[in-house]
C-alpha atoms as a PDB file:
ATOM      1  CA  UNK A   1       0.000   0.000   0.000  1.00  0.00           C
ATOM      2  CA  UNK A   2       1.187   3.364  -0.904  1.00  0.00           C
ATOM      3  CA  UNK A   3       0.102   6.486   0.909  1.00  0.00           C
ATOM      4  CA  UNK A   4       0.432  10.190   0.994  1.00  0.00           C
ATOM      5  CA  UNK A   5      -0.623  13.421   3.243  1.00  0.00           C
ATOM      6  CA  UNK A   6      -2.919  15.827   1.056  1.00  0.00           C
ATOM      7  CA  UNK A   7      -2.371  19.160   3.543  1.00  0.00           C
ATOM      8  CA  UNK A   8      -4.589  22.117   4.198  1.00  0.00           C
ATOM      9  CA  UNK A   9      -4.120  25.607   2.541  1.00  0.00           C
ATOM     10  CA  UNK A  10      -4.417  28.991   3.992  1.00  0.00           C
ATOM     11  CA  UNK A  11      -5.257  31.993   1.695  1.00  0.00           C
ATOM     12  CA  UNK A  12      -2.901  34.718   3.692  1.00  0.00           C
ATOM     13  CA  UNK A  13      -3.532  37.426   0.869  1.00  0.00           C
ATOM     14  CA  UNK A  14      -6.670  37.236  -1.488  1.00  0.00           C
ATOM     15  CA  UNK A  15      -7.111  40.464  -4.259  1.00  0.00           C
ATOM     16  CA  UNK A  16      -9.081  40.206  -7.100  1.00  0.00           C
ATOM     17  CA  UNK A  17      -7.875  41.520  -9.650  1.00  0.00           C
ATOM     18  CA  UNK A  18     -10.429  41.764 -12.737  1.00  0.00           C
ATOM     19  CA  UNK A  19     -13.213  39.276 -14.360  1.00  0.00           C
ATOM     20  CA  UNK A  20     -12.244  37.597 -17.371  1.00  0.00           C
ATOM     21  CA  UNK A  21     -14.350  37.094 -20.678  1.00  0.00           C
ATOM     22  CA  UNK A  22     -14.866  33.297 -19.821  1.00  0.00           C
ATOM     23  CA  UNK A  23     -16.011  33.977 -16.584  1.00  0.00           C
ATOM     24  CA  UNK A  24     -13.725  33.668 -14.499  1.00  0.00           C
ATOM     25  CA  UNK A  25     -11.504  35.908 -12.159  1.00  0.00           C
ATOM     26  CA  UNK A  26      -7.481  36.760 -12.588  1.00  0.00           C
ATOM     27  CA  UNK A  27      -6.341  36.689  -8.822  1.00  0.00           C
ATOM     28  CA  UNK A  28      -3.201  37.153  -6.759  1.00  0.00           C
ATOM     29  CA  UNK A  29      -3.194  35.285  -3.820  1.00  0.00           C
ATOM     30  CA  UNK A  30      -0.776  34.249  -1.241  1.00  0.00           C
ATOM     31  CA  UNK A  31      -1.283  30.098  -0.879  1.00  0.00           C
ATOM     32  CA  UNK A  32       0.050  29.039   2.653  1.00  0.00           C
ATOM     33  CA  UNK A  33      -0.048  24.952   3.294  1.00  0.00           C
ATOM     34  CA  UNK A  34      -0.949  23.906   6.696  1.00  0.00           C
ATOM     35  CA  UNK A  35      -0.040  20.526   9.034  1.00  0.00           C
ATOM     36  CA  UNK A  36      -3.716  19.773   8.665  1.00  0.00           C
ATOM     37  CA  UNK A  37      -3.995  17.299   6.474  1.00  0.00           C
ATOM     38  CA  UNK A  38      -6.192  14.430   4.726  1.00  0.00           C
ATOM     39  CA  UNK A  39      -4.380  10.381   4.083  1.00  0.00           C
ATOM     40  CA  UNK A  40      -4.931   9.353   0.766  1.00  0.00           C
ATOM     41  CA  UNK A  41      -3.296   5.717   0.741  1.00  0.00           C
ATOM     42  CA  UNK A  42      -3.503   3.630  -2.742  1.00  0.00           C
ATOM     43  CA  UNK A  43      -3.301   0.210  -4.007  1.00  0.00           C
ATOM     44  CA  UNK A  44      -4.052  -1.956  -6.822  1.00  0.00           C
ATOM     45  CA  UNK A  45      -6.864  -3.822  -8.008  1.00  0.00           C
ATOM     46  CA  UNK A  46      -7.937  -5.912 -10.676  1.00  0.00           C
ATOM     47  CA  UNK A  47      -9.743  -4.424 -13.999  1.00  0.00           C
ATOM     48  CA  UNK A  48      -9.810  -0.882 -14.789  1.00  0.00           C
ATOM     49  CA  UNK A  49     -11.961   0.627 -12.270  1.00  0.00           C
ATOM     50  CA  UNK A  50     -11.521   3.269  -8.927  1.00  0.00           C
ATOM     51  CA  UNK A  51     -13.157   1.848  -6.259  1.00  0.00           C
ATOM     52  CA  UNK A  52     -13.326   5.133  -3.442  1.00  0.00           C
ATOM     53  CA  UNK A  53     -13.829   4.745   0.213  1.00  0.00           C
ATOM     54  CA  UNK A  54     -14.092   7.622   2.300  1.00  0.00           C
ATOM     55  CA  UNK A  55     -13.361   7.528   6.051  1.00  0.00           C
ATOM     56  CA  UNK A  56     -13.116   9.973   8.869  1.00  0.00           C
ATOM     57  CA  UNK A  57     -14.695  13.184  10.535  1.00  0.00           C
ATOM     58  CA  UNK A  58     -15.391  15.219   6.949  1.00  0.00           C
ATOM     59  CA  UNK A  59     -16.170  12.489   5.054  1.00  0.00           C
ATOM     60  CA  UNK A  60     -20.222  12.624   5.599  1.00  0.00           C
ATOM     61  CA  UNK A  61     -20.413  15.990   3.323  1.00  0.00           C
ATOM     62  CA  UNK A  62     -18.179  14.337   0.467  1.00  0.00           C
ATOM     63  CA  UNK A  63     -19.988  11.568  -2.154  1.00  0.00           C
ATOM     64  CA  UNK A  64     -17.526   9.653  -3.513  1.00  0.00           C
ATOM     65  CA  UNK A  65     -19.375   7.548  -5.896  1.00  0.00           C
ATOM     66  CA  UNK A  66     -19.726  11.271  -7.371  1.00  0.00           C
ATOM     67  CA  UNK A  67     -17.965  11.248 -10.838  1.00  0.00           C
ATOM     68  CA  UNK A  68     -16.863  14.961 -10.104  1.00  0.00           C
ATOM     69  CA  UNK A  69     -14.856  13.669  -7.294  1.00  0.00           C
ATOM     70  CA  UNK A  70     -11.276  14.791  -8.001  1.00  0.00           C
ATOM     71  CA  UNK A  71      -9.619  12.031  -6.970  1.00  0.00           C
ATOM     72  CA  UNK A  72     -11.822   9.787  -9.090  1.00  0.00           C
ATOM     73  CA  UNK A  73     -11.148  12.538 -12.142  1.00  0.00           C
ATOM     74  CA  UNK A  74      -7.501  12.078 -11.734  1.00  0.00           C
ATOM     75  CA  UNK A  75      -7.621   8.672 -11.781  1.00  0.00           C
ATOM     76  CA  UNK A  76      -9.637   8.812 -15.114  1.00  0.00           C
ATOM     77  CA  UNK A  77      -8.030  11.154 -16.764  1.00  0.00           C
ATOM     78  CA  UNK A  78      -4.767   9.701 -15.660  1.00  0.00           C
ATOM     79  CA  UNK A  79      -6.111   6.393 -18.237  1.00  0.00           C
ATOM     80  CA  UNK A  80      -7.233   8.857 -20.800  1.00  0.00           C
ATOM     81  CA  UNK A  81      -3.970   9.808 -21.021  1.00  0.00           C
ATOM     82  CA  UNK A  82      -2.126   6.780 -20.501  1.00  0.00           C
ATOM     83  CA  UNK A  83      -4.608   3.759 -21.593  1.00  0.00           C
ATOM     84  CA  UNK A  84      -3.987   0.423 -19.936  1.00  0.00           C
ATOM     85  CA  UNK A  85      -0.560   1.200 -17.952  1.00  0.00           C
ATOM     86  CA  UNK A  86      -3.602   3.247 -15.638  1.00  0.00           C
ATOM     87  CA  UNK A  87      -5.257  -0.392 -14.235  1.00  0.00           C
ATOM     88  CA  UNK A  88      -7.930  -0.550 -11.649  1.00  0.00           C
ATOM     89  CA  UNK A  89      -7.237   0.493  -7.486  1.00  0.00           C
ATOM     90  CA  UNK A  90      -8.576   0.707  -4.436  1.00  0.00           C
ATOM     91  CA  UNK A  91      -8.052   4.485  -2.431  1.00  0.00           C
ATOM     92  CA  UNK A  92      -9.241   4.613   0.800  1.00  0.00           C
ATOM     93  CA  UNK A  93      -9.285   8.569   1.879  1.00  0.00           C
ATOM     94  CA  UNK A  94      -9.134   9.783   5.017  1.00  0.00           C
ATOM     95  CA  UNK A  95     -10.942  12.708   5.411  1.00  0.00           C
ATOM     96  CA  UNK A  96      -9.885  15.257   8.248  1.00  0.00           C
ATOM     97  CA  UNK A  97      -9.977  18.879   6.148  1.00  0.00           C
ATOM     98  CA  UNK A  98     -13.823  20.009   6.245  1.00  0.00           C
ATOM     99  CA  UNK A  99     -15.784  20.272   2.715  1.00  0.00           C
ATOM    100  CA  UNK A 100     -16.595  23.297   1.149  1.00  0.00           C
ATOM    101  CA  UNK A 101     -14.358  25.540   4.138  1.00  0.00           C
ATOM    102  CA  UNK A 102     -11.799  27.134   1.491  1.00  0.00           C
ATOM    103  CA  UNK A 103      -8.957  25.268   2.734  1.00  0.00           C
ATOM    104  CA  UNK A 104      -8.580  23.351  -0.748  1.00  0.00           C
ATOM    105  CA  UNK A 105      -8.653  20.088   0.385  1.00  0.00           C
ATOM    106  CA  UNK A 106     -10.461  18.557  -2.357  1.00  0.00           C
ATOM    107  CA  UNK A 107      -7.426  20.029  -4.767  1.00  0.00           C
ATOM    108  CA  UNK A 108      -4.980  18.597  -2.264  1.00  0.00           C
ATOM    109  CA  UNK A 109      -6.513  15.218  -2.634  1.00  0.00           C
ATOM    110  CA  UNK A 110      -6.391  15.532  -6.078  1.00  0.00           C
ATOM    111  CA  UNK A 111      -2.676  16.202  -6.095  1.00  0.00           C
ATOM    112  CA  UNK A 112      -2.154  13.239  -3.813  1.00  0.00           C
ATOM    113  CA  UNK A 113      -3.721  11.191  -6.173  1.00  0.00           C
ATOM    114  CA  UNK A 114      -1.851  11.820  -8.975  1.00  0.00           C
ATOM    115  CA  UNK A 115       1.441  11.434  -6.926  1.00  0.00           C
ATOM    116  CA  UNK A 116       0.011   7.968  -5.973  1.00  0.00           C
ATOM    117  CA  UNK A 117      -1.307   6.612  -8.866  1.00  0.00           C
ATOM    118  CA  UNK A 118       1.810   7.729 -10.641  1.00  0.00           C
ATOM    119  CA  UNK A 119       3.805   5.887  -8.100  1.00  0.00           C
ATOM    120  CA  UNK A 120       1.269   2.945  -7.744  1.00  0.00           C
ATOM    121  CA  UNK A 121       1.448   2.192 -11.932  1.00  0.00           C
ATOM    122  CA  UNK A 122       5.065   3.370 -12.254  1.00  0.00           C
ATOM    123  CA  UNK A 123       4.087   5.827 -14.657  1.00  0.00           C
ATOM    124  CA  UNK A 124       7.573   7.666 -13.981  1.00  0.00           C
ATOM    125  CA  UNK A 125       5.888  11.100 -14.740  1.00  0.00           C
ATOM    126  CA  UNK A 126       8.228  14.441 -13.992  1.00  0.00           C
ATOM    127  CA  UNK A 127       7.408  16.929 -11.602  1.00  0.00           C
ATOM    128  CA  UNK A 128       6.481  19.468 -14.941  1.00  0.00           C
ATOM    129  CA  UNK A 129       3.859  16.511 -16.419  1.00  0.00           C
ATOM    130  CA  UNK A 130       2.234  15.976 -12.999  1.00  0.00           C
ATOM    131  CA  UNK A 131       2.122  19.674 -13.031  1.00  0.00           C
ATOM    132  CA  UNK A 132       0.717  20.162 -16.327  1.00  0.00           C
ATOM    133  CA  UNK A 133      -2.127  17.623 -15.841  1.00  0.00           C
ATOM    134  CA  UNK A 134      -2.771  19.279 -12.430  1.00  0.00           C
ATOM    135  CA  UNK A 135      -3.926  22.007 -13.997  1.00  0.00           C
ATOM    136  CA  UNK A 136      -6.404  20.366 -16.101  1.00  0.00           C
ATOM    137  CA  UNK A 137      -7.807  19.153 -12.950  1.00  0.00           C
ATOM    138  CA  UNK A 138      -8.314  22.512 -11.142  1.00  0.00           C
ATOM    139  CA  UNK A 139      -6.863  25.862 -10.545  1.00  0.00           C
ATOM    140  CA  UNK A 140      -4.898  25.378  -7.613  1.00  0.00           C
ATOM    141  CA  UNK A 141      -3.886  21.664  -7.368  1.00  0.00           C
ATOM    142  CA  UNK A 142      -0.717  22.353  -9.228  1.00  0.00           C
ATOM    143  CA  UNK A 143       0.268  24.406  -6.015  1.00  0.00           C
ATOM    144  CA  UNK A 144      -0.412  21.537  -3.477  1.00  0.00           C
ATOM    145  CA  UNK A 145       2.290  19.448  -5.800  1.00  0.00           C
ATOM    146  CA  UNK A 146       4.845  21.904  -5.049  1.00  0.00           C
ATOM    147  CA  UNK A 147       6.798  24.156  -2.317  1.00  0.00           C
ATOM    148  CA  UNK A 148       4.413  24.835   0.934  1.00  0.00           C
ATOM    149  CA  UNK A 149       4.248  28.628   0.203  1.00  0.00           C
ATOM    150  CA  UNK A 150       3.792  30.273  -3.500  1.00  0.00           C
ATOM    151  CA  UNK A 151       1.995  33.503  -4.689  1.00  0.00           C
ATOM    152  CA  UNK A 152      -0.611  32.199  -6.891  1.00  0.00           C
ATOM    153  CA  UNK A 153      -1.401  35.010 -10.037  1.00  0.00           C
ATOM    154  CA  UNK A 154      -4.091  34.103 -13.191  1.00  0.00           C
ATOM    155  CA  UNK A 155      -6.460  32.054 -11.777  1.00  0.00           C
ATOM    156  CA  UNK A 156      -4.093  30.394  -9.449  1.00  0.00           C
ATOM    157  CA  UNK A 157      -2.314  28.460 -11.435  1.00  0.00           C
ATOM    158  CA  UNK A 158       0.863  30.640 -12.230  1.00  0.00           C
ATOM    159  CA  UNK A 159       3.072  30.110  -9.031  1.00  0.00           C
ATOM    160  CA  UNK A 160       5.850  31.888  -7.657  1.00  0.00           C
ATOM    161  CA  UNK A 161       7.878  30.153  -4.750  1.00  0.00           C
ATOM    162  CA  UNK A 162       7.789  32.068  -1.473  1.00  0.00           C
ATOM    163  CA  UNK A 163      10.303  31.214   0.848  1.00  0.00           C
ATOM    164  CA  UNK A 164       9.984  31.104   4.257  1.00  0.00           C
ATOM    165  CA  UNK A 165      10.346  29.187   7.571  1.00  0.00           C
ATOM    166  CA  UNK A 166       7.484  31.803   9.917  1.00  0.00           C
ATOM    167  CA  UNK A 167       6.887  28.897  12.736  1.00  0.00           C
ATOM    168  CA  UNK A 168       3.487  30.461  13.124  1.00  0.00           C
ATOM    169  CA  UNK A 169       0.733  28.536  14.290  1.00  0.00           C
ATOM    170  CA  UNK A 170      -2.894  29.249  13.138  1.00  0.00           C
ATOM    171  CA  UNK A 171      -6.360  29.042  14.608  1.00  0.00           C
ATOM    172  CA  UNK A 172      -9.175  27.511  12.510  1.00  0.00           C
ATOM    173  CA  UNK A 173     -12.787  27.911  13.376  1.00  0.00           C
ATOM    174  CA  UNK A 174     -14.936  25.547  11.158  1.00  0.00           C
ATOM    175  CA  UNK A 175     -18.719  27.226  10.893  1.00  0.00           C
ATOM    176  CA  UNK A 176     -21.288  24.445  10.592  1.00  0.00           C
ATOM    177  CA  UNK A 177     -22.160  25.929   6.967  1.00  0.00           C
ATOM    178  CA  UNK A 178     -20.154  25.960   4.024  1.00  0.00           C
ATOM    179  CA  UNK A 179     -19.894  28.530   0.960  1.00  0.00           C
ATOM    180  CA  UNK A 180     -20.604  28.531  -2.696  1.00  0.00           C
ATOM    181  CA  UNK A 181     -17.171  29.522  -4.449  1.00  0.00           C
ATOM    182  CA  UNK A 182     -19.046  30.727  -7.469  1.00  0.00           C
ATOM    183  CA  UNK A 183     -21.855  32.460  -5.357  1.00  0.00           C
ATOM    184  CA  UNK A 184     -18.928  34.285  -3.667  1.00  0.00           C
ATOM    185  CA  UNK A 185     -17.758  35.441  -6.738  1.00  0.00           C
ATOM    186  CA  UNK A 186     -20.982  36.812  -8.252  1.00  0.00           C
ATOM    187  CA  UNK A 187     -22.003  38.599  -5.387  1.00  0.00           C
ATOM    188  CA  UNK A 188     -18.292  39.894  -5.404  1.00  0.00           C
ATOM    189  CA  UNK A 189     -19.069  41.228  -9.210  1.00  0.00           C
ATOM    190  CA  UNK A 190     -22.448  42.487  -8.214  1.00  0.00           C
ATOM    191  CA  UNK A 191     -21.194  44.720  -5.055  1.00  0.00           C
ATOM    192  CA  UNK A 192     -19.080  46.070  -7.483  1.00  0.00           C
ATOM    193  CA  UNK A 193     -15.834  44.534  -6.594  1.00  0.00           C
ATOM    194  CA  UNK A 194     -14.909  46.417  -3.087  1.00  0.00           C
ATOM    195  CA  UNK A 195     -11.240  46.230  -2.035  1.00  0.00           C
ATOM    196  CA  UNK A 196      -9.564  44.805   0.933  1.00  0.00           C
ATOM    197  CA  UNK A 197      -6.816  46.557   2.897  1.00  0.00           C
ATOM    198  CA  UNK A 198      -3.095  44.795   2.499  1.00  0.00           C
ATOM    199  CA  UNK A 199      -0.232  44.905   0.946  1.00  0.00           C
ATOM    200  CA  UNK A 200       1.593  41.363  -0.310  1.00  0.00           C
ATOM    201  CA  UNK A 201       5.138  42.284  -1.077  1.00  0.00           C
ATOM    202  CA  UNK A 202       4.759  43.745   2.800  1.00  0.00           C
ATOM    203  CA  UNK A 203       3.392  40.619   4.080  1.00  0.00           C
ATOM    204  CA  UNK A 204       5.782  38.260   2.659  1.00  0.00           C
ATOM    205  CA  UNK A 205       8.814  40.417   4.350  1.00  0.00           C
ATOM    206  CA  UNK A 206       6.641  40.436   7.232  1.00  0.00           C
ATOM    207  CA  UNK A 207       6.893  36.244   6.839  1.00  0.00           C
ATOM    208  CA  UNK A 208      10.362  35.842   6.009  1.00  0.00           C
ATOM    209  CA  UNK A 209      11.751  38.492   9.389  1.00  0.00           C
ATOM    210  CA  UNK A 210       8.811  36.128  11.688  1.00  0.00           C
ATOM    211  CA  UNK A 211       7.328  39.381  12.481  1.00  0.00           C
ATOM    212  CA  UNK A 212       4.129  38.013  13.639  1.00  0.00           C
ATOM    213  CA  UNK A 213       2.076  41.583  14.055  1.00  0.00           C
ATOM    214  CA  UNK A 214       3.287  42.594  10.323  1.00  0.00           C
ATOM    215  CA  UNK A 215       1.916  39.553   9.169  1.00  0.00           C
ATOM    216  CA  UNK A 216      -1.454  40.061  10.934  1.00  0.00           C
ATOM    217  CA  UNK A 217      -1.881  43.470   9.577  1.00  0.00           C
ATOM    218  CA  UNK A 218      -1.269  42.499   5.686  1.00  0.00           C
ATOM    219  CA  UNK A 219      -3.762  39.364   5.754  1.00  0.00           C
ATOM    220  CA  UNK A 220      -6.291  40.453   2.947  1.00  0.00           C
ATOM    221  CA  UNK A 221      -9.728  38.533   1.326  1.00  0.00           C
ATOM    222  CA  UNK A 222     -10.975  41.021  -0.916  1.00  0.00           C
ATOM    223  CA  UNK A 223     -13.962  37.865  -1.147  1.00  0.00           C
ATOM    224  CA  UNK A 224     -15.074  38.415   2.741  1.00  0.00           C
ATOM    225  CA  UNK A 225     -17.388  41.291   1.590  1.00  0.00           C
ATOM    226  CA  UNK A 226     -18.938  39.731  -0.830  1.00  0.00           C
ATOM    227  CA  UNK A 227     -19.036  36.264   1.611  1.00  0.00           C
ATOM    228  CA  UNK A 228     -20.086  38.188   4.752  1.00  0.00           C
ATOM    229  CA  UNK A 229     -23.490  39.790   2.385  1.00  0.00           C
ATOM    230  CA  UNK A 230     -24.191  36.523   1.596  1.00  0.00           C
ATOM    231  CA  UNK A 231     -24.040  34.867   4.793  1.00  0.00           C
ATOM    232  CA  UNK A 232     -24.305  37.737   7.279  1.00  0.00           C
ATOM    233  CA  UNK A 233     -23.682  35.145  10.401  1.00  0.00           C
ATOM    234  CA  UNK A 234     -20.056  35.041   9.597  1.00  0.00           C
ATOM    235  CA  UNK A 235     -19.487  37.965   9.288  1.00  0.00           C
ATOM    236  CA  UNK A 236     -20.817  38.661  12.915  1.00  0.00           C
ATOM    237  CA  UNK A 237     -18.667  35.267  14.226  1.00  0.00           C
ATOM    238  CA  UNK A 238     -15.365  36.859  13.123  1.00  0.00           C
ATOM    239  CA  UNK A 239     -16.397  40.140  14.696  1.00  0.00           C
ATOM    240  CA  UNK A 240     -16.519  37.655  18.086  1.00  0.00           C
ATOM    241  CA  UNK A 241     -13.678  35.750  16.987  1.00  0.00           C
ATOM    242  CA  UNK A 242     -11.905  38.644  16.715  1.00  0.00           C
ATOM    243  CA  UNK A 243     -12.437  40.130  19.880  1.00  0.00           C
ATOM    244  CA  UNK A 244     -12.141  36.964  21.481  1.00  0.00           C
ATOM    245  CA  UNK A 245      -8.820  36.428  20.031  1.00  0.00           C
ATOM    246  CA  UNK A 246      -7.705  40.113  20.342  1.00  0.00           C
ATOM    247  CA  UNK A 247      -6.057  39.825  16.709  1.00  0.00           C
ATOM    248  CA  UNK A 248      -7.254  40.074  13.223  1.00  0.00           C
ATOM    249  CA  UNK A 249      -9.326  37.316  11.926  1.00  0.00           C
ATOM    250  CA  UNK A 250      -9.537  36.278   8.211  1.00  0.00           C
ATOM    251  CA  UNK A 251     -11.405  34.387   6.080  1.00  0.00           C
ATOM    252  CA  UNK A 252      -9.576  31.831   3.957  1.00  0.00           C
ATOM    253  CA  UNK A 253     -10.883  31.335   0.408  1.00  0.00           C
ATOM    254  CA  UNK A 254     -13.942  31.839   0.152  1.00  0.00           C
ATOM    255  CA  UNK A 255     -14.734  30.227   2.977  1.00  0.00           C
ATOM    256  CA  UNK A 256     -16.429  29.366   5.370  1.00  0.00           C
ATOM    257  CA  UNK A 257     -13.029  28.720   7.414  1.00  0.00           C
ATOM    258  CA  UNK A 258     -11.806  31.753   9.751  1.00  0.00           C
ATOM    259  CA  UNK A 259      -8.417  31.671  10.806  1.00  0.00           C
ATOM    260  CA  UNK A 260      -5.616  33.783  13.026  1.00  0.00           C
ATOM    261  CA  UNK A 261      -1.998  33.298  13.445  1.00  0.00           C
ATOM    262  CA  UNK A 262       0.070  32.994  16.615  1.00  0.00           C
ATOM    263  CA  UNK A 263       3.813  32.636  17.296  1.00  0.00           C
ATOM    264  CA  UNK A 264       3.012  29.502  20.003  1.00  0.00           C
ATOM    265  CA  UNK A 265       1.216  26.559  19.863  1.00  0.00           C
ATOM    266  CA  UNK A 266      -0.167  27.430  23.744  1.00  0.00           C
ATOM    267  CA  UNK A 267      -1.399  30.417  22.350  1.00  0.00           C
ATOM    268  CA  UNK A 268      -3.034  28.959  19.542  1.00  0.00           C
ATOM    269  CA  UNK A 269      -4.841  26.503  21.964  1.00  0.00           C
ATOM    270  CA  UNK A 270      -5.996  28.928  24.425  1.00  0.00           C
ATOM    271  CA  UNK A 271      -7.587  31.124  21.718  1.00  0.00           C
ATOM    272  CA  UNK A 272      -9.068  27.704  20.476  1.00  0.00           C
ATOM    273  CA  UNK A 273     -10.672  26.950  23.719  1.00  0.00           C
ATOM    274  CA  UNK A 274     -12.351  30.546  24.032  1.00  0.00           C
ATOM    275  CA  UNK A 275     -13.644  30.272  20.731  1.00  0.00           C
ATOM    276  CA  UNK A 276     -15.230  26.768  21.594  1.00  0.00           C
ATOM    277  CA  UNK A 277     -16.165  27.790  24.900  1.00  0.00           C
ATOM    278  CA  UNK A 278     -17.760  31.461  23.866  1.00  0.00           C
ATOM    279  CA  UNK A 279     -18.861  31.177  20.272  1.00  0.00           C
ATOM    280  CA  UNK A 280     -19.800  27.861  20.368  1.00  0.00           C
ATOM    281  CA  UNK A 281     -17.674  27.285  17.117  1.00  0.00           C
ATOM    282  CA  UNK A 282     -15.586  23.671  16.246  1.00  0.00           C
ATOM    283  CA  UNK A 283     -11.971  24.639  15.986  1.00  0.00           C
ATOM    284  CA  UNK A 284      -8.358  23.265  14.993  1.00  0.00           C
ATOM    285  CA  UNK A 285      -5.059  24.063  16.282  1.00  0.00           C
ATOM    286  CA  UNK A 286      -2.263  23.270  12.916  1.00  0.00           C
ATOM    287  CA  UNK A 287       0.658  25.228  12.340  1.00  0.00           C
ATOM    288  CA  UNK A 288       2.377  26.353   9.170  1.00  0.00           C
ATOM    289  CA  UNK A 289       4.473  24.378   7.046  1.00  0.00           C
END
């Protein structure tokens, strides 16, 4: 059996930059991975078919019998591309990263599974062909095959290492209700695309020096308008979160996740418990990669 960690993603810096003619919007994001993480663990079978279990604490909101699954898409387009050297398996995905929070961890399934099933059929594929069939797969599973920080620019797909080793620790609060990724957008185009305060060349020096408060004062969504109009109740929990935290609170993605950083891990627990304890909110201590 092979298996691999699909990790967690934290949008530190979210502007959008303009709509495109197809629809969709030209970005520049900051893409932080997280410890949080999803198993993905592969072996073979006979015939040609994916047979999917899913296990764990996020698994009820996930179908994966559905054929837009990503790991069952990479599997199959994996064969499309590669015919009979592509055979049958078994994946049995543990699922610990909530569904539909904006932490990405469908796309870092996806990745996963194209690292396994490359490994799994000795396909032998570079890092630039897994790369290039990521991004047939989605817009940002290319970045969860690569370095743990990047600035994502188009729609996420053009990446540009970031390095830094910021032992920061972050606080997740998990709201019972997830969000609609293209309702976020929409309502984004139809408030007329309001800015966010931040500045990303500021927050990446803020990352590399470990300067914890610079960091915290550069974190932008310009989505968390748009998100906070459409579901006004979390817009009010990170007004609690924040006070209850005494730091700035973000939004990652387009949610529903909220998130603040800390420079300790007892930190990042105690602000976990309040949270639990005041707002009544499931929560997640992780730390960055």
């Amino acid at each position: 059996m092979i298996a691999f960690r699909a990790y967690a993603k934290l949008n530190l810096f979210l502007r959008v930059v303009g709509r495109r003619d197809d629809g969709y919007h030209e970005i520049e994001t900051l893409f932080q991975r997280v410890r949080l993480s999803d198993r993905v663990a592969f072996e073979r079978a006979d015939g040609e078919e994916l047979a999917l279990e899913c296990r764990g604490p996020a698994a009820a909101l996930l179908d994966a019998s559905a054929p837009e699954n990503l790991v069952s898409r990479a599997h199959r387009l994996l064969r499309s591309e590669y015919g009979e050297r592509v055979g049958g398996a078994k994946v049995v995905l543990e699922k610990r990263i909530p569904v539909g929070g904006g932490l990405g961890g469908g796309s870092s399934d996806s990745a996963a599974a194209l690292k396994g099933f490359n490994r799994l059929f000795r396909l032998h594929l570079s890092s630039d062909a897994l790369g290039a069939i990521a991004s047939r797969l989605g817009a940002d599973v290319p970045f969860f095959l690569g370095p743990p920080c990047a600035v994502g620019r188009g729609v996420g797909e053009r990446l540009t290492c970031v390095d830094h080793a910021a032992p920061f620790h972050a606080v997740l609060a998990f709201p019972d209700q997830g969000v609609s990724t293209p309702a976020a957008y929409a309502k984004y185009d139809s408030l007329g695309g309001e800015a966010t305060e931040g500045d990303l060349e500021r927050l990446i020096a803020a990352l590399r020096s470990r300067d914890l408060a610079g960091v915290l004062q550069d974190l932008r969504n310009d989505l968390e308008p748009a998100v906070f109009d459409l579901h006004p109740f979390l817009g009010r929990l990170r007004a609690d979160l924040e006070s209850l935290a005494r730091s700035p609170v973000r939004l990652t993605g387009s949610g529903s996740t909220l998130f603040t950083l800390t420079e300790t891990s007892s930190a990042a627990r105690a602000i976990a418990r309040r949270w639990e304890r005041d707002s009544n909110v499931k929560t997640c201590v992780t730390k960055l990669q």
